[in-house]
Protein backbone atom coordinates (compact mmCIF):
# COMPACT_ATOMS: atom_id res chain seq x y z
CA UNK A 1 118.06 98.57 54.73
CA UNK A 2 115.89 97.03 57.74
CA UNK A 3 112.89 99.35 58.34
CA UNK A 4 114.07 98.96 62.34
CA UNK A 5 115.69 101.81 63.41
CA UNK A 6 116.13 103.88 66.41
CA UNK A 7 115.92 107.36 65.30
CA UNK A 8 113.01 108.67 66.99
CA UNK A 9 112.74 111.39 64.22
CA UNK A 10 111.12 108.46 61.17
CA UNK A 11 110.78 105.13 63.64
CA UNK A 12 107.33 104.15 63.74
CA UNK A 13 106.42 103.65 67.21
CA UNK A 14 105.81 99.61 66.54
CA UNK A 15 109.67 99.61 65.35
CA UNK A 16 110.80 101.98 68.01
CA UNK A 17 113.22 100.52 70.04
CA UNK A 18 113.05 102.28 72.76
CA UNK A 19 110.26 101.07 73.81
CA UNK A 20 110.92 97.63 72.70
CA UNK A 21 110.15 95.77 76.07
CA UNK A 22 107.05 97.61 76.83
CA UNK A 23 106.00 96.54 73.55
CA UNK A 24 106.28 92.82 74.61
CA UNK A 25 104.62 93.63 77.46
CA UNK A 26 101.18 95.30 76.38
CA UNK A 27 101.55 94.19 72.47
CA UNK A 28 100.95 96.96 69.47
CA UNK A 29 97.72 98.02 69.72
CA UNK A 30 98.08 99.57 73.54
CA UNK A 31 101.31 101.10 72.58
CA UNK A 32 99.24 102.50 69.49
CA UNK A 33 96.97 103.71 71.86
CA UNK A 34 99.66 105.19 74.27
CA UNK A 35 101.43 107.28 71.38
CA UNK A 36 97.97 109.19 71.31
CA UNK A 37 97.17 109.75 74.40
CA UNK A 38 97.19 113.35 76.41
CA UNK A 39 98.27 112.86 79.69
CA UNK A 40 97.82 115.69 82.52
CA UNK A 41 99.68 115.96 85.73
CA UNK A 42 98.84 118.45 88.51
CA UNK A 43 102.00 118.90 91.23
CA UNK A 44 105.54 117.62 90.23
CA UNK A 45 106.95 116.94 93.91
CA UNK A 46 107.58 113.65 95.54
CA UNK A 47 105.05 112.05 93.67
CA UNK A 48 104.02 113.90 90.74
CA UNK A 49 107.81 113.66 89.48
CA UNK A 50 108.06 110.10 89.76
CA UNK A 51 104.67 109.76 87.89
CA UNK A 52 105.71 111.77 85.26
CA UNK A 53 109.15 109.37 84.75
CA UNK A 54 106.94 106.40 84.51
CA UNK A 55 104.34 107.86 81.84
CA UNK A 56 107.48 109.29 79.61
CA UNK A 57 108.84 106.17 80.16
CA UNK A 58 105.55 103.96 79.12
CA UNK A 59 105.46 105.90 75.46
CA UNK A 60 102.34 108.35 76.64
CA UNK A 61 102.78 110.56 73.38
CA UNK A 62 101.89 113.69 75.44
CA UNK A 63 101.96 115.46 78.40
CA UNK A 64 100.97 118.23 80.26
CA UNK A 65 102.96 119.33 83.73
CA UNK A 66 102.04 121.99 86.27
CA UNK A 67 103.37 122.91 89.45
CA UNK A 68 104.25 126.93 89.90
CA UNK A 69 106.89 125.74 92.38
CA UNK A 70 110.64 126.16 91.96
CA UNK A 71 113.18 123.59 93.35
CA UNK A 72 114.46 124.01 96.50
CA UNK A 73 117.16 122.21 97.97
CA UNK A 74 114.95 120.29 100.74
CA UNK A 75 113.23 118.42 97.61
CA UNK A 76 116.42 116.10 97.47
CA UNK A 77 114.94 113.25 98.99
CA UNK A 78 112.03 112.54 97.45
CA UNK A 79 111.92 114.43 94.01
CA UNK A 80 113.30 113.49 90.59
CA UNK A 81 114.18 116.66 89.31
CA UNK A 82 116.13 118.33 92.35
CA UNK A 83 119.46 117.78 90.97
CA UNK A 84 121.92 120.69 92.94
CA UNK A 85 122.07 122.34 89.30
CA UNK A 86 118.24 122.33 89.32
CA UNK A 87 117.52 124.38 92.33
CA UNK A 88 115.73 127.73 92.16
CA UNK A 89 114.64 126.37 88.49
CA UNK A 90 110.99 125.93 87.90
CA UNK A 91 110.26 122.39 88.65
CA UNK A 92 107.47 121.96 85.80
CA UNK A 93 110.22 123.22 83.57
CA UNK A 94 113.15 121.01 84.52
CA UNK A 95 110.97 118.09 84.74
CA UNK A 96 109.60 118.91 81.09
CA UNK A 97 113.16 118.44 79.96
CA UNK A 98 114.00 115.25 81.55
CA UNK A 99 110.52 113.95 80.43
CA UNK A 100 111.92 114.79 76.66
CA UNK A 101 115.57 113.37 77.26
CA UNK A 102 113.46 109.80 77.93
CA UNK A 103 111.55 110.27 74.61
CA UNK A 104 112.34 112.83 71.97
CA UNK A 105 109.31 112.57 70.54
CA UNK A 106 107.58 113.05 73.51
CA UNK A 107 105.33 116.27 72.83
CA UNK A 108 105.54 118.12 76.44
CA UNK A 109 104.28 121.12 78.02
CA UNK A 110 105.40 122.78 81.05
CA UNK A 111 102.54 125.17 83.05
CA UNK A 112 104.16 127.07 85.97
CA UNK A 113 101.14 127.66 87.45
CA UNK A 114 98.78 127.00 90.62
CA UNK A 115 96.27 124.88 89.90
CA UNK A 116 92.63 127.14 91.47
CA UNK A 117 89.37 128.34 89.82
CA UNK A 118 91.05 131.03 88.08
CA UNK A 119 93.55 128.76 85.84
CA UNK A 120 91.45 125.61 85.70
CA UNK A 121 90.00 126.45 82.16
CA UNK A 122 93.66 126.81 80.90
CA UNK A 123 95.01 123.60 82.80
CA UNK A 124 91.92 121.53 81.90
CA UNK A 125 91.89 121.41 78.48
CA UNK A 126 89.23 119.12 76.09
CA UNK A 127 91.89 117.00 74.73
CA UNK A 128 93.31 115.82 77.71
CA UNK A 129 92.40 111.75 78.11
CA UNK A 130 93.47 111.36 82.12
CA UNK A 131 94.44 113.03 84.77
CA UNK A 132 96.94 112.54 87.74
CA UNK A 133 95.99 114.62 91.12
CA UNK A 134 98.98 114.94 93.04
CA UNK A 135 98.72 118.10 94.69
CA UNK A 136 98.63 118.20 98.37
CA UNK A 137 96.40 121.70 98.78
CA UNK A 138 92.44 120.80 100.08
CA UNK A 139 90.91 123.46 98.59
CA UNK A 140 92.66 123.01 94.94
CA UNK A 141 92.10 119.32 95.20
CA UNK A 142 88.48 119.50 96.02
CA UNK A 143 88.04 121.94 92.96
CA UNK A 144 90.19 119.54 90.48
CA UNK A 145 88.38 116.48 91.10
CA UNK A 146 85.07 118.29 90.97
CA UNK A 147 85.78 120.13 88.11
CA UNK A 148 87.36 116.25 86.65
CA UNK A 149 83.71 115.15 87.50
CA UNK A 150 82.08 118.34 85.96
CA UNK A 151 83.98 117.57 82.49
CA UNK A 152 83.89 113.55 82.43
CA UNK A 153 87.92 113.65 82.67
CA UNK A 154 88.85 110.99 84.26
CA UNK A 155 91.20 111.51 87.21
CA UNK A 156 93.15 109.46 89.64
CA UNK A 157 94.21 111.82 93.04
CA UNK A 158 96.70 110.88 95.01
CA UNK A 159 96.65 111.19 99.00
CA UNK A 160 98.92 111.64 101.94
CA UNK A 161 102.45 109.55 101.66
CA UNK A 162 104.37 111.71 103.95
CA UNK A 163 105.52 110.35 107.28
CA UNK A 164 105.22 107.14 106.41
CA UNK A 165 108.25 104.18 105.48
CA UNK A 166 106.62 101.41 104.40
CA UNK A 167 105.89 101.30 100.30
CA UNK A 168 104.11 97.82 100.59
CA UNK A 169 101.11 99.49 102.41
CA UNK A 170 100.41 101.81 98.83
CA UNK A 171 97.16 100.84 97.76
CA UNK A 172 94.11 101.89 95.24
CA UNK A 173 90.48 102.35 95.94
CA UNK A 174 87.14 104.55 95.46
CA UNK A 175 88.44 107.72 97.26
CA UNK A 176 85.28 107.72 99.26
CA UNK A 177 86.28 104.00 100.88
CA UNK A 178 90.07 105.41 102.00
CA UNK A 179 90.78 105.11 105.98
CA UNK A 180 93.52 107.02 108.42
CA UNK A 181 94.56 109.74 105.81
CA UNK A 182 93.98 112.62 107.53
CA UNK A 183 93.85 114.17 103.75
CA UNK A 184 91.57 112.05 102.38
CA UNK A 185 89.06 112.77 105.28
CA UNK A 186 89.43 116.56 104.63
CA UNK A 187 88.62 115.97 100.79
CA UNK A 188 85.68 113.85 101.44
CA UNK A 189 83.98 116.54 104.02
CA UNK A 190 84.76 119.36 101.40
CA UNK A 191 83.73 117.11 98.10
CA UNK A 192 80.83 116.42 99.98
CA UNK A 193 79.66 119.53 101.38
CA UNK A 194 80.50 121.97 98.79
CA UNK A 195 81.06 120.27 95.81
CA UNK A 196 77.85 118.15 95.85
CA UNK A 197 79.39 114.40 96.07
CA UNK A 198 77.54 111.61 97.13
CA UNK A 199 77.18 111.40 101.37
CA UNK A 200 76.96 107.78 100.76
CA UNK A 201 78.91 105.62 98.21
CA UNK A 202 81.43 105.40 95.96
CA UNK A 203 82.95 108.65 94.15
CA UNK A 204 83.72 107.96 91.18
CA UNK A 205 87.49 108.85 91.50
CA UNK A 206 90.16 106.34 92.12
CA UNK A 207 92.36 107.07 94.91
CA UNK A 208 96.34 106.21 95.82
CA UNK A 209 96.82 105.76 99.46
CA UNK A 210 98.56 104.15 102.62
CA UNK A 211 96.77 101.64 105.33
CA UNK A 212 100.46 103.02 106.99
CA UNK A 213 99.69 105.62 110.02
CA UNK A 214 101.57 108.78 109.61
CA UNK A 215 104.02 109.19 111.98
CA UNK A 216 104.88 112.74 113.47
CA UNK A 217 107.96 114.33 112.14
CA UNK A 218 110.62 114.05 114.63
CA UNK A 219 112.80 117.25 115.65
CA UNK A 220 116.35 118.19 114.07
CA UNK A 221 119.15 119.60 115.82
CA UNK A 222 120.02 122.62 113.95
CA UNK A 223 115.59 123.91 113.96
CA UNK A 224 117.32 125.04 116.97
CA UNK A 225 114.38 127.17 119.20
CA UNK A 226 113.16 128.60 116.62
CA UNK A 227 111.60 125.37 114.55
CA UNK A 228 111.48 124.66 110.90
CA UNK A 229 112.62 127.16 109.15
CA UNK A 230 111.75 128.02 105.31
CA UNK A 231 114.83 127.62 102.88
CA UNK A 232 112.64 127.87 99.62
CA UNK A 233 113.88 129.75 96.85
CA UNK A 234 110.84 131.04 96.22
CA UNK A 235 110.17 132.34 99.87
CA UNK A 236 106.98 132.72 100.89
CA UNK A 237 103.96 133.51 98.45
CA UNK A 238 100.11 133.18 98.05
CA UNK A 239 100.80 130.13 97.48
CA UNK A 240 103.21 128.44 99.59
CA UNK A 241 105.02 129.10 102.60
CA UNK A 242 107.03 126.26 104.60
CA UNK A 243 106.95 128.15 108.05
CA UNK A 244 103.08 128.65 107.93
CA UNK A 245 102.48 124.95 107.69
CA UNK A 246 100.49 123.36 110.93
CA UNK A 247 102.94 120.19 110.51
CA UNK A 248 106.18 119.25 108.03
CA UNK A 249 105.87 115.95 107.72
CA UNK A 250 109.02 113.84 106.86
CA UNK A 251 109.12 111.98 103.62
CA UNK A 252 110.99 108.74 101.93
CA UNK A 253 111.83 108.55 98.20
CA UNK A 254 110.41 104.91 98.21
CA UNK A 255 107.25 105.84 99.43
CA UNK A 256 106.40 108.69 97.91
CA UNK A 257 107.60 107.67 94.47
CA UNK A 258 105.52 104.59 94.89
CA UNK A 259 102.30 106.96 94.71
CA UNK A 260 103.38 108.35 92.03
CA UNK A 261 104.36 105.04 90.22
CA UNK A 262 101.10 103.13 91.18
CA UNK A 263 99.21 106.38 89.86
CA UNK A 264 101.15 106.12 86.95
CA UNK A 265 100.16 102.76 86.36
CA UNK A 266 96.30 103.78 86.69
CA UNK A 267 96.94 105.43 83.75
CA UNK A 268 99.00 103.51 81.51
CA UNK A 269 96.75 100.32 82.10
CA UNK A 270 93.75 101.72 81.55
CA UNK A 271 94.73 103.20 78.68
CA UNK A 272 96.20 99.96 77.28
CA UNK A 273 93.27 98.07 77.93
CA UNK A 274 91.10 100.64 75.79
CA UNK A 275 89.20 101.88 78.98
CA UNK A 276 89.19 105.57 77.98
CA UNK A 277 88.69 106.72 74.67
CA UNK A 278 92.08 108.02 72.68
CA UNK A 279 90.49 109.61 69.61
């Protein structure tokens, strides 16, 4: 009997087909390393979903997902997980089990919770190899890439992508050398002011961004005199509330997905390479 074989259950990774043509790509040894690695993503919405597709899909042998957020019906357009059967579910959750239907090996955990100082500890564990940033809060942020810095994880944070069409303008740099993302200029002042990062120079931390303005989010017919209105299944919380937002950007799939695919790639190819250490 030919020692190829696609039941994920005795298939050594090298004979895996399913990930056959990555293989061919990167060669045995990266896809070694891949198998080993401990992945952690922070925010599973337009970007952070798409992010965790492409790592399940690049044969990261395990992950960690947090958001606290549930689905809610607006998250159609731009997030892989908000399916009409999927709404009011946890989104870490949902997204878990799509991450496992890619790879049934795939050893996944699912953290419902908001990333801050009092669940960092339990979100940033020792055996995690890289992090993906994509939450879109300043003040968790700031503390997640300085606690990243604190711990030698390395981290790559993802910036604004809403109002914005074009995905050819996604780029990478040092997070202190991004320009016109409003975001990225809050981070900076806070990293440097009250997390003690560099006034001058590089970071550290690589950064996924847009040379795109933002535009402003133009006004829909049935916000009616009353403005945006809040249809989240969660309703509002310490957390999150729609209708207390200073702005609601508008959002593309094929923008925001490309942040979280070019973050993605961060990852996978620095991993491959050998960059960070897979024990």
């Amino acid at each position: 009997m030919s020692q190829v074989t696609t039941e994920p259950a005795r298939a050594p990774f090298r004979l895996h087909r399913r990930f056959d043509r990555l293989g061919r790509l990167y060669g045995d040894a990266a896809l070694e390393r891949l198998s080993r690695a401990h992945v952690l993503v922070i925010g599973l919405g337009g970007v952070g979903s798409f992010a965790v597709e492409a790592l399940a899909r690049s044969g990261v042998g395990r992950l960690t997902l947090v958001d606290f957020d549930r689905v809610c019906v607006t998250n159609t357009n731009r997030q892989l997980q908000a399916l009409s059967v999927n709404v009011a579910k946890r989104k870490a959750d949902v997204l878990a089990e799509r991450a496992q239907l890619i790879d049934p090996r795939l050893q996944v955990q699912a953290l419902p919770l908001f990333y801050g100082a009092p669940t960092a500890n339990r979100i940033l564990r020792s055996d995690v190899d890289f992090a993906i940033d994509a939450t879109d809060n300043v003040t968790a942020k700031c503390h997640l890439l300085a606690e990243c810095r604190a711990r030698g994880l390395r981290v790559v944070t993802t910036l604004g992508s809403a109002g914005r069409t074009d995905p050819l303008a996604v780029t990478t740099s040092d997070l202190a050398k991004t320009k016109g993302d409003v975001l990225a200029a809050d981070v900076r002042r806070v990293l440097r002011h009250e997390h003690g990062f560099p006034m001058r120079g590089s970071f550290g931390v690589r950064a996924v961004w847009s040379t795109e303005p933002a535009r402003d989010p133009s006004p829909l017919a049935y916000d009616g005199d009353e403005g945006f209105h809040c249809v989240c299944p969660g309703g509002k919380n310490e957390h999150h509330s729609c209708e207390e937002r200073v702005l609601v950007r508008g959002s593309a799939s094929f923008v925001t997905g490309t942040f979280g695919l070019v973050a993605a790639s961060v990852v996978v190819n620095a991993i491959a390479r050998g960059e960070v250490p897979i024990p």
